[in-house]
Protein backbone atom coordinates (compact mmCIF):
# COMPACT_ATOMS: atom_id res chain seq x y z
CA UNK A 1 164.04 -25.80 -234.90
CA UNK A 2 162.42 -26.24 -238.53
CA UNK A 3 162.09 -30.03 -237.49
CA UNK A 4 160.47 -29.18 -234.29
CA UNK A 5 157.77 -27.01 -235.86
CA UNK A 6 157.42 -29.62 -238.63
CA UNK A 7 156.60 -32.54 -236.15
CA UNK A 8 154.31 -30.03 -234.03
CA UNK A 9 152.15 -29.05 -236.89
CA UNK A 10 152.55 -32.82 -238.10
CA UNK A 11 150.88 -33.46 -234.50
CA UNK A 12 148.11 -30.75 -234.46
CA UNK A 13 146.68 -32.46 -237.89
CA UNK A 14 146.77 -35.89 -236.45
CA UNK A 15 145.09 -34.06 -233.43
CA UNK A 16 142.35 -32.32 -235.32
CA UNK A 17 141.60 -35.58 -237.30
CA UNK A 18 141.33 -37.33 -233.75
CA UNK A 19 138.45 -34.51 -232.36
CA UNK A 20 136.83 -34.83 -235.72
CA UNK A 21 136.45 -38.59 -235.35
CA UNK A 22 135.88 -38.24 -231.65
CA UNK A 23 133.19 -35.64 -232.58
CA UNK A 24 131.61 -37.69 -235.77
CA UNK A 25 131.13 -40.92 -233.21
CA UNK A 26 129.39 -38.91 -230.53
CA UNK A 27 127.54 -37.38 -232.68
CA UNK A 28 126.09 -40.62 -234.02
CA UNK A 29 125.52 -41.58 -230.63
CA UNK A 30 128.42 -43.59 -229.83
CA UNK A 31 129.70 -44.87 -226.14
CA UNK A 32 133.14 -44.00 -225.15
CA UNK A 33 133.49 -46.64 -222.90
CA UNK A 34 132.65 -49.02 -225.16
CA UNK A 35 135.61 -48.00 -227.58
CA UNK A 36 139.24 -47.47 -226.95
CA UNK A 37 140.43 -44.15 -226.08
CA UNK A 38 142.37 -41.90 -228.56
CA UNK A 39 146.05 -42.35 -227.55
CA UNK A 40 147.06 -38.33 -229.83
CA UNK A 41 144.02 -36.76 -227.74
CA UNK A 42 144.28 -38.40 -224.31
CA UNK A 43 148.20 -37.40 -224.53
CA UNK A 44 146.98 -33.74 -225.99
CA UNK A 45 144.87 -33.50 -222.58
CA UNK A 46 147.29 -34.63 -220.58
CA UNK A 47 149.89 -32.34 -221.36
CA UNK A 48 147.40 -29.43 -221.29
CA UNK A 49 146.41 -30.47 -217.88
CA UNK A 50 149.80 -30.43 -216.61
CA UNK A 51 150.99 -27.43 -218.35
CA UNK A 52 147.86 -25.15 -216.83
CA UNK A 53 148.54 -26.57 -213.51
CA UNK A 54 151.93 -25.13 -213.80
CA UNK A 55 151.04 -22.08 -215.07
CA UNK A 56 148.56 -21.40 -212.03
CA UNK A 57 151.07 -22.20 -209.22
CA UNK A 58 153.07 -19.40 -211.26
CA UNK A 59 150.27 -16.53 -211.26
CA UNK A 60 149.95 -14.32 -208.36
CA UNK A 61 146.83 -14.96 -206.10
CA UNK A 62 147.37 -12.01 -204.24
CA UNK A 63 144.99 -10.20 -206.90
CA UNK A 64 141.59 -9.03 -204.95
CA UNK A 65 138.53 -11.03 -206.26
CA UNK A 66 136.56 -8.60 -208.60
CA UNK A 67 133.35 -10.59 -208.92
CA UNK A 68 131.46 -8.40 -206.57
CA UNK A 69 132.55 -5.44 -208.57
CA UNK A 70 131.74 -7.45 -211.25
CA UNK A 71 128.12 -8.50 -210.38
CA UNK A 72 126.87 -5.04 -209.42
CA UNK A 73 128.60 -3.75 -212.94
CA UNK A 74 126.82 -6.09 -214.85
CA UNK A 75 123.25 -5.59 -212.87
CA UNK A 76 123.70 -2.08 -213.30
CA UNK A 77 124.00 -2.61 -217.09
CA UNK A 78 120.77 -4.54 -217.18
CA UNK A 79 119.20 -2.07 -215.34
CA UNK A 80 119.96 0.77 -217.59
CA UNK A 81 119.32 -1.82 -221.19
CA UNK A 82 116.20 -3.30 -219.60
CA UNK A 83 114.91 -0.98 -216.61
């Protein structure tokens, strides 16, 4: 177990360097295509990708959409801050 948090925190830093060199090349303006991609960060994504994929076949969808609730909430609040 020790081992397996050792290589995973091993992995995050070689992950943060990769997004800080990914960051410090677009920054200066840098094409992606033009470069090769970074192998620790494409992987990183990949695995994300798949992992929130599973996770939303797992969540229940039977939950009522609340964004109408939501909107007149939130117009209300303006309303009374702004009106």
């Amino acid at each position: 177990m020790r081992e397996n948090l050792k290589l995973k925190y091993c992995m995050l830093g070689e992950l943060k360097d990769s997004i800080a060199e990914l960051l410090r090349r677009k920054m200066a303006g840098n094409e992606l295509d033009l470069e090769p991609r970074l192998g620790i960060l494409h992987d990183f994504i990949e695995k994300e990708i798949a992992h929130l994929e599973n996770y939303v076949k797992s969540t229940d969808s039977s939950i009522p959409d609340p964004t109408a609730e939501l909107d007149v909430q939130f117009r209300e609040t303006l309303q009374e801050v702004w009106g």
